[in-house]
C-alpha atoms as a PDB file:
ATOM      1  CA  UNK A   1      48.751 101.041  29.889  1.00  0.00           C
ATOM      2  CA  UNK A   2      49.140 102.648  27.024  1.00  0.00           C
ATOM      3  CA  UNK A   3      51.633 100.796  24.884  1.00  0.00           C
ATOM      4  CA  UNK A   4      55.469  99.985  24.992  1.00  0.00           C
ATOM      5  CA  UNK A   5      56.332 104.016  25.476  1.00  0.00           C
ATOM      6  CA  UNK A   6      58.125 104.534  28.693  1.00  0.00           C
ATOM      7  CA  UNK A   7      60.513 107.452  28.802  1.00  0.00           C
ATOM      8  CA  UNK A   8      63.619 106.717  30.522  1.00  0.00           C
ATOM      9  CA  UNK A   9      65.648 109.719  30.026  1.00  0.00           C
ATOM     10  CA  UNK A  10      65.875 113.325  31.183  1.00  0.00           C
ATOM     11  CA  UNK A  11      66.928 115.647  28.138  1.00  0.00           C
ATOM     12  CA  UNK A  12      70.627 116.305  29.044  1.00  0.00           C
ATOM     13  CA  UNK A  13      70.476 119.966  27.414  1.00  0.00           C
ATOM     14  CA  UNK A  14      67.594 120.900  30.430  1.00  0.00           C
ATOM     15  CA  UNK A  15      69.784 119.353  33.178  1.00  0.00           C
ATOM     16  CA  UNK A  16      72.499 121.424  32.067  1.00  0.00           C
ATOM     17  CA  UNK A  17      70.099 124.493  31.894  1.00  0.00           C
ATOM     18  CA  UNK A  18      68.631 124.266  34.982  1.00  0.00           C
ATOM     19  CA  UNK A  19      72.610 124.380  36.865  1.00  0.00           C
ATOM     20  CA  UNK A  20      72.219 128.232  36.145  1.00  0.00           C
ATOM     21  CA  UNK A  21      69.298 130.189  38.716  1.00  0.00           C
ATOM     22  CA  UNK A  22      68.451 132.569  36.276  1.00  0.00           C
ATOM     23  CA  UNK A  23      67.248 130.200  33.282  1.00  0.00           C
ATOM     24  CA  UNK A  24      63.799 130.563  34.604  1.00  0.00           C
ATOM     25  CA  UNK A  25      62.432 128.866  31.569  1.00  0.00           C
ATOM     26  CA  UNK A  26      64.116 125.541  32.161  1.00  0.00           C
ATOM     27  CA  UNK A  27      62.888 125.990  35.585  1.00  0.00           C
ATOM     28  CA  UNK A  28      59.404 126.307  35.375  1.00  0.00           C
ATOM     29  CA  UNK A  29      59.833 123.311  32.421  1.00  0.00           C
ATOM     30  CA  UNK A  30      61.493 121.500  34.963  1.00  0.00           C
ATOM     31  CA  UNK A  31      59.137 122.176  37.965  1.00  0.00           C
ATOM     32  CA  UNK A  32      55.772 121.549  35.728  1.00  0.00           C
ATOM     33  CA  UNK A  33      57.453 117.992  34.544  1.00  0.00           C
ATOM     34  CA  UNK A  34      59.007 116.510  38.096  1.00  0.00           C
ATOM     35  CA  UNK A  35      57.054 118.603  40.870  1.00  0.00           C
ATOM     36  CA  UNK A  36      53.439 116.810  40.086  1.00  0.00           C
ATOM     37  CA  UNK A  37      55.573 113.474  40.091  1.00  0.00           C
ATOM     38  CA  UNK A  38      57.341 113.819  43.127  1.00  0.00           C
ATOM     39  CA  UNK A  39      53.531 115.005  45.099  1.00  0.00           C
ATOM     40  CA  UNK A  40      52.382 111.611  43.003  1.00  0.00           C
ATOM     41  CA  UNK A  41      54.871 109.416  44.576  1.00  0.00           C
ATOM     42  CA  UNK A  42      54.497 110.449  47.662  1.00  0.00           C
ATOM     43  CA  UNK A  43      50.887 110.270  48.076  1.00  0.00           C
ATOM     44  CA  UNK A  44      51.153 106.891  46.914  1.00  0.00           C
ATOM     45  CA  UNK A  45      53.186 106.128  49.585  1.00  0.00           C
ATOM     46  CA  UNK A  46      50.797 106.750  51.969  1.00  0.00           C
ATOM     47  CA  UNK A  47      51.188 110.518  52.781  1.00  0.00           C
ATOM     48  CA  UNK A  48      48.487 113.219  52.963  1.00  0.00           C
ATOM     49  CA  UNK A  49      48.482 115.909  50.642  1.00  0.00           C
ATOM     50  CA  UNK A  50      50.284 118.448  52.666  1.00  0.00           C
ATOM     51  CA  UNK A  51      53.307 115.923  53.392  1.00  0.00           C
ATOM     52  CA  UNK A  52      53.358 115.097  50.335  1.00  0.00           C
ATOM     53  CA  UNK A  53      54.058 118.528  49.314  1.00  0.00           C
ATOM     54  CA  UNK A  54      56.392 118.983  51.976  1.00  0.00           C
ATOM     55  CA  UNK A  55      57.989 116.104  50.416  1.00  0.00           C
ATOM     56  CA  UNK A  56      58.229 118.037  47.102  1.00  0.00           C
ATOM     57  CA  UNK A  57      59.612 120.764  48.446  1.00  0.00           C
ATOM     58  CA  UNK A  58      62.329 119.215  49.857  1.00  0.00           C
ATOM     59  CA  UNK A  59      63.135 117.241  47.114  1.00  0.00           C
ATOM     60  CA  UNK A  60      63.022 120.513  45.026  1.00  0.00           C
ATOM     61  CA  UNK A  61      65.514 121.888  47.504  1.00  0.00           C
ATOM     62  CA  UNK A  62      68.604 119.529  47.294  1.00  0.00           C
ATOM     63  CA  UNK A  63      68.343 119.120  43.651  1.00  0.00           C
ATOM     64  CA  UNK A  64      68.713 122.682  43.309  1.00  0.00           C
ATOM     65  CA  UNK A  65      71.871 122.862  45.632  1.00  0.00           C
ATOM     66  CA  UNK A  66      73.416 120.198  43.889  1.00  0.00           C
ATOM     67  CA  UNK A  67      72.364 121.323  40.662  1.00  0.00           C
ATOM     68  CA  UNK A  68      75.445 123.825  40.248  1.00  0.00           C
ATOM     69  CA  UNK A  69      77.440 120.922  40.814  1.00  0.00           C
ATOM     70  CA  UNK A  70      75.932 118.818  38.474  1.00  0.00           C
ATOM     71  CA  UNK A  71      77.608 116.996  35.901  1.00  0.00           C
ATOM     72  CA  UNK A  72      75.333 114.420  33.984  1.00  0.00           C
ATOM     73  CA  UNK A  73      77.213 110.930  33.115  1.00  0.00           C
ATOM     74  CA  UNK A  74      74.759 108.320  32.015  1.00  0.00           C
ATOM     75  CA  UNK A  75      77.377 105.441  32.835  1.00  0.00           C
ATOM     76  CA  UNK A  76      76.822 106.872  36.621  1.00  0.00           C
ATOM     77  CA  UNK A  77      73.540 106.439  36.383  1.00  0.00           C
ATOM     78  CA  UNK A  78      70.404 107.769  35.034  1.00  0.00           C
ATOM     79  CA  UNK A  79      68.680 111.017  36.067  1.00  0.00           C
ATOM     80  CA  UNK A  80      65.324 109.056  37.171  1.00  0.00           C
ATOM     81  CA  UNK A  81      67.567 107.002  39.789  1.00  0.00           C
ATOM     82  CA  UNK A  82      68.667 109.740  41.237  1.00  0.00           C
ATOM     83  CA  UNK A  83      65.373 111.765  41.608  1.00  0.00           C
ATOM     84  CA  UNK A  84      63.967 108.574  42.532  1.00  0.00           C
ATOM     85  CA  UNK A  85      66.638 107.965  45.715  1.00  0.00           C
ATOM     86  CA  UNK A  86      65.889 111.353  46.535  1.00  0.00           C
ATOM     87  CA  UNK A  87      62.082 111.274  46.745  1.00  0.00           C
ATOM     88  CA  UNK A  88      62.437 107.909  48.365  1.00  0.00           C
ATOM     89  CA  UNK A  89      64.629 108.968  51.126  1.00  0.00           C
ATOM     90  CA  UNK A  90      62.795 111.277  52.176  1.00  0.00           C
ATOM     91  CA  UNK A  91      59.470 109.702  51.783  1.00  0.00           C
ATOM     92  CA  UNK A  92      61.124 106.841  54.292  1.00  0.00           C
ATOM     93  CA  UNK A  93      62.277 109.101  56.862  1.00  0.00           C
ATOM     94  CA  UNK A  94      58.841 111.178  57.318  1.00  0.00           C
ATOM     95  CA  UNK A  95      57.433 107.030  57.487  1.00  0.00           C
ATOM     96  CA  UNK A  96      59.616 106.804  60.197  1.00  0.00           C
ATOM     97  CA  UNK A  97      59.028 109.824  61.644  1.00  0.00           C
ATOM     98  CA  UNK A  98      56.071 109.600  61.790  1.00  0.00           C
ATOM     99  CA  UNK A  99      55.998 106.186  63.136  1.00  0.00           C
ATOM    100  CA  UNK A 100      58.097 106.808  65.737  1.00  0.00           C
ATOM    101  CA  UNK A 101      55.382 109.971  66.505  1.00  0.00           C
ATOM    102  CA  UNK A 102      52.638 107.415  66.786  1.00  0.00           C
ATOM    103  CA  UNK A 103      55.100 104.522  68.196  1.00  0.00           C
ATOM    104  CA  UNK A 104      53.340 101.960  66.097  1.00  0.00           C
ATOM    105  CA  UNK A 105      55.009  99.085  65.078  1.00  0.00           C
ATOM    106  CA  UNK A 106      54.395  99.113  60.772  1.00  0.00           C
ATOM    107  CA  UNK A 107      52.777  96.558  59.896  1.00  0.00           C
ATOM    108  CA  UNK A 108      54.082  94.232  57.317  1.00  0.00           C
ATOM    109  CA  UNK A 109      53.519  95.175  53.323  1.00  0.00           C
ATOM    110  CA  UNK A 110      50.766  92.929  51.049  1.00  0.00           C
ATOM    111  CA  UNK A 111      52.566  90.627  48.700  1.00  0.00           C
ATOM    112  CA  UNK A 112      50.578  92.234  46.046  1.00  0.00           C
ATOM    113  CA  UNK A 113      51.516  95.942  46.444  1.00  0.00           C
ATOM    114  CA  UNK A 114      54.013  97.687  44.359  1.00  0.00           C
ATOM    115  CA  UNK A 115      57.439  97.912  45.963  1.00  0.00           C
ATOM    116  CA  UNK A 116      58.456 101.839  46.239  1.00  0.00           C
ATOM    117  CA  UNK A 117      61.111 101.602  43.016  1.00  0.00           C
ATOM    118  CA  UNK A 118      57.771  99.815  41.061  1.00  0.00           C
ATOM    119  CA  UNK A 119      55.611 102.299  42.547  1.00  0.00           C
ATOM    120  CA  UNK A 120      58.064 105.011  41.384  1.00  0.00           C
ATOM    121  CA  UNK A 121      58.807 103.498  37.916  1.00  0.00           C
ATOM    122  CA  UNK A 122      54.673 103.595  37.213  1.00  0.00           C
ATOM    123  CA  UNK A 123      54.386 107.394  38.417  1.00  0.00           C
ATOM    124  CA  UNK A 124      57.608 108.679  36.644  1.00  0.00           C
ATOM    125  CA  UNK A 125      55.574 106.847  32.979  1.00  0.00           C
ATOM    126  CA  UNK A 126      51.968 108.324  34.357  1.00  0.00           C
ATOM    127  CA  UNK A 127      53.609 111.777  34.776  1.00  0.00           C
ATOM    128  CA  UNK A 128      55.440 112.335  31.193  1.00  0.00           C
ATOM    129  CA  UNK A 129      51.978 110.889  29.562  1.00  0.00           C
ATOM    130  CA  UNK A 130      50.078 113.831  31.400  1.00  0.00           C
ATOM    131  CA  UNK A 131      52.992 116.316  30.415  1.00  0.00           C
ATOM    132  CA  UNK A 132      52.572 114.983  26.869  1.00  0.00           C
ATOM    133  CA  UNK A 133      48.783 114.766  27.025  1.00  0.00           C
ATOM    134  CA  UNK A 134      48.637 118.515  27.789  1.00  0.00           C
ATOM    135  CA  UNK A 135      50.802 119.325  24.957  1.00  0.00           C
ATOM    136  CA  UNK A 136      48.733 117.431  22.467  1.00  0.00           C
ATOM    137  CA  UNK A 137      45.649 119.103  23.601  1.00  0.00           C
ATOM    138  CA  UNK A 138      46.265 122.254  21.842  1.00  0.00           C
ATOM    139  CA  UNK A 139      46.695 120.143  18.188  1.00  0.00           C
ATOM    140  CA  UNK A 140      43.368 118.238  18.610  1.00  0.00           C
ATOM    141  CA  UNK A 141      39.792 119.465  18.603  1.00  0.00           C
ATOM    142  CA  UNK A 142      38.080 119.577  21.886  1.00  0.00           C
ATOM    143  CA  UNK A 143      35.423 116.502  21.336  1.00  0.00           C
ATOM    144  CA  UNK A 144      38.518 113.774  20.851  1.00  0.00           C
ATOM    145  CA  UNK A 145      40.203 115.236  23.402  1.00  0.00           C
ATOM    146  CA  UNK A 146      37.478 115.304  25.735  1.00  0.00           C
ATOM    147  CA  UNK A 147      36.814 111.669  24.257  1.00  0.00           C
ATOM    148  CA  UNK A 148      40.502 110.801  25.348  1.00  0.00           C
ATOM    149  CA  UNK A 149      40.361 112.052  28.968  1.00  0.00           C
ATOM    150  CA  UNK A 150      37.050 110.301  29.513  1.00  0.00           C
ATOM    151  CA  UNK A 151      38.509 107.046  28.563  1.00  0.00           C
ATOM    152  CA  UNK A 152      41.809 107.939  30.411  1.00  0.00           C
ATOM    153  CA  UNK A 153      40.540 109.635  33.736  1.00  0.00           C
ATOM    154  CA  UNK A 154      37.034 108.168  34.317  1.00  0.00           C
ATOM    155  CA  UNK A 155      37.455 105.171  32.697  1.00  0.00           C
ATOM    156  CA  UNK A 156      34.529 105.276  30.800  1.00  0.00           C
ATOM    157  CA  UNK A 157      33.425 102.486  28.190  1.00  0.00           C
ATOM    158  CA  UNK A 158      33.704 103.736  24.342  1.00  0.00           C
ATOM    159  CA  UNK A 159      29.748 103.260  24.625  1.00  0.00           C
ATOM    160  CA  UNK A 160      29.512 105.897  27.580  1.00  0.00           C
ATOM    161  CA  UNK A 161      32.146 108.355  25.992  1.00  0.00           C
ATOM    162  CA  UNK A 162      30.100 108.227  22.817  1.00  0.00           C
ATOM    163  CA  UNK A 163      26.802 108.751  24.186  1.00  0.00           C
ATOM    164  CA  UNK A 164      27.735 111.597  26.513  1.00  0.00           C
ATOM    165  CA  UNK A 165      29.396 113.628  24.128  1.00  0.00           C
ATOM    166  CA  UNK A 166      26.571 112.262  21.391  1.00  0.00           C
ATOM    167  CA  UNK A 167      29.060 110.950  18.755  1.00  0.00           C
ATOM    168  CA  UNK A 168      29.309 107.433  17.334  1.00  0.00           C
ATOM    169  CA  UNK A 169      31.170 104.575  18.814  1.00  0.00           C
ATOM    170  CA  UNK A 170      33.352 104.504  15.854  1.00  0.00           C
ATOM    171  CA  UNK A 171      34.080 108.235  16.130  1.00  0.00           C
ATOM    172  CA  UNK A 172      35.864 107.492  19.694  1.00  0.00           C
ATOM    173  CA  UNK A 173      37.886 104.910  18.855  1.00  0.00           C
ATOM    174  CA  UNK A 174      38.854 107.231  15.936  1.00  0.00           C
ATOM    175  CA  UNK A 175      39.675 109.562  18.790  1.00  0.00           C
ATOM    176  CA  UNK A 176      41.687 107.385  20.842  1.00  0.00           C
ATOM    177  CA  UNK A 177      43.608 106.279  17.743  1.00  0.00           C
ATOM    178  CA  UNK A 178      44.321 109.718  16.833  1.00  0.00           C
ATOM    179  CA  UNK A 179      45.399 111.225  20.266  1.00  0.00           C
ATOM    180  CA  UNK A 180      46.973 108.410  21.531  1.00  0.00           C
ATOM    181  CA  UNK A 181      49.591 108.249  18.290  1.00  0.00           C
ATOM    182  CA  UNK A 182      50.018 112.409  18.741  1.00  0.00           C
ATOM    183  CA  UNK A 183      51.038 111.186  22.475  1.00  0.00           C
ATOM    184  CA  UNK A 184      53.024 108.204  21.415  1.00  0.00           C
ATOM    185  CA  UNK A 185      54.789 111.168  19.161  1.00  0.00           C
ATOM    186  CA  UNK A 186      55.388 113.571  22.093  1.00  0.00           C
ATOM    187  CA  UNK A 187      56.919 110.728  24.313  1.00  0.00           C
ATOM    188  CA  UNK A 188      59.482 109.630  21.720  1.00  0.00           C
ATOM    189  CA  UNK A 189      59.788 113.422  21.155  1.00  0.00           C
ATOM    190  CA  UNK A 190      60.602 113.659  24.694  1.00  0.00           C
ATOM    191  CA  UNK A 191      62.463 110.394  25.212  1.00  0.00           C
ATOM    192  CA  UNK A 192      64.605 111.548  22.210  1.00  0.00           C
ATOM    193  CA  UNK A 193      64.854 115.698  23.060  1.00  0.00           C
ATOM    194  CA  UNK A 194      63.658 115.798  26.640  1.00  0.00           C
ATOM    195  CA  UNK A 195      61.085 117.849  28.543  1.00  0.00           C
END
């Protein structure tokens, strides 16, 4: 969506900082970066709002038991696999559950939708861009910003942006531009140095 950017890779300092309970500062970094992804996921799976933070929850709750445990070895695998079979599993057994609840038989997938790891790939790269959108909003002035989100969230044309917030045409693609390389910045920042 937004350009070649994807970040792939959990900042192995915070996974080590969030083994210990009482770093309450990793936590709440790690909470405001993965808990909004995991409620993404699953609602894109199909599962109301509440489930979906059920889902969360859950997830939340067996990473932190095994977090003490932790010991982070890329050659095992990456950190987004793992958070990803987590959220997964449990997203498939409340399917089931709740299949078995209904006793429906599921009815076969579209061709065209996303499988769950493509589903999960797009949510884990929407996520970090809102994390890093939020932390560019406090170097820009408010009309770009506001210029950005319109173009991001409503998907409005550069000619309704500008006429809305009464600036040229010119001035909002100067305001894309400008946001979207501080953004670019903050994902290689947190590619490189993690969340």
């Amino acid at each position: 969506m937004w350009g070649g950017n994807s970040v792939t890779t959990t900042r192995q300092s915070l996974l080590v900082r969030v083994r210990d309970w009482k770093d309450q500062e990793a936590w709440e970094r790690f909470y405001g970066l993965y808990a909004p992804l995991l409620v993404r996921y699953a609602r894109s799976r199909g599962l109301d709002a509440d489930a979906a933070e059920e889902i969360r929850d859950q997830c939340l709750e067996i990473i932190a038991r095994r977090m003490p445990h932790f010991r982070y070895d890329r050659a095992v695998g990456r950190f987004q696999s793992w958070l990803y079979r987590i959220v997964s599993a449990k997203v498939i057994d409340r399917q089931r559950a709740a299949r078995r609840a209904a006793k429906e038989i599921p009815e076969g997938i579209a061709d065209s939708a996303p499988t769950p790891e493509e589903e999960w790939d797009r949510r884990w790269r929407y996520q970090h861009l809102q994390y890093c959108l939020e932390q560019v909003r406090s170097d820009v002035s408010e009309k770009p910003y506001q210029a950005f989100r319109m173009l991001l969230d409503e998907e409005l044309s550069v000619e309704d942006v500008a006429q809305r917030l009464q600036i040229t045409k010119n001035q909002v693609y100067k305001a894309k531009s400008m946001v979207l390389k501080r953004i670019r910045a903050k994902l290689k920042d947190l590619e490189a140095r993690g969340p």
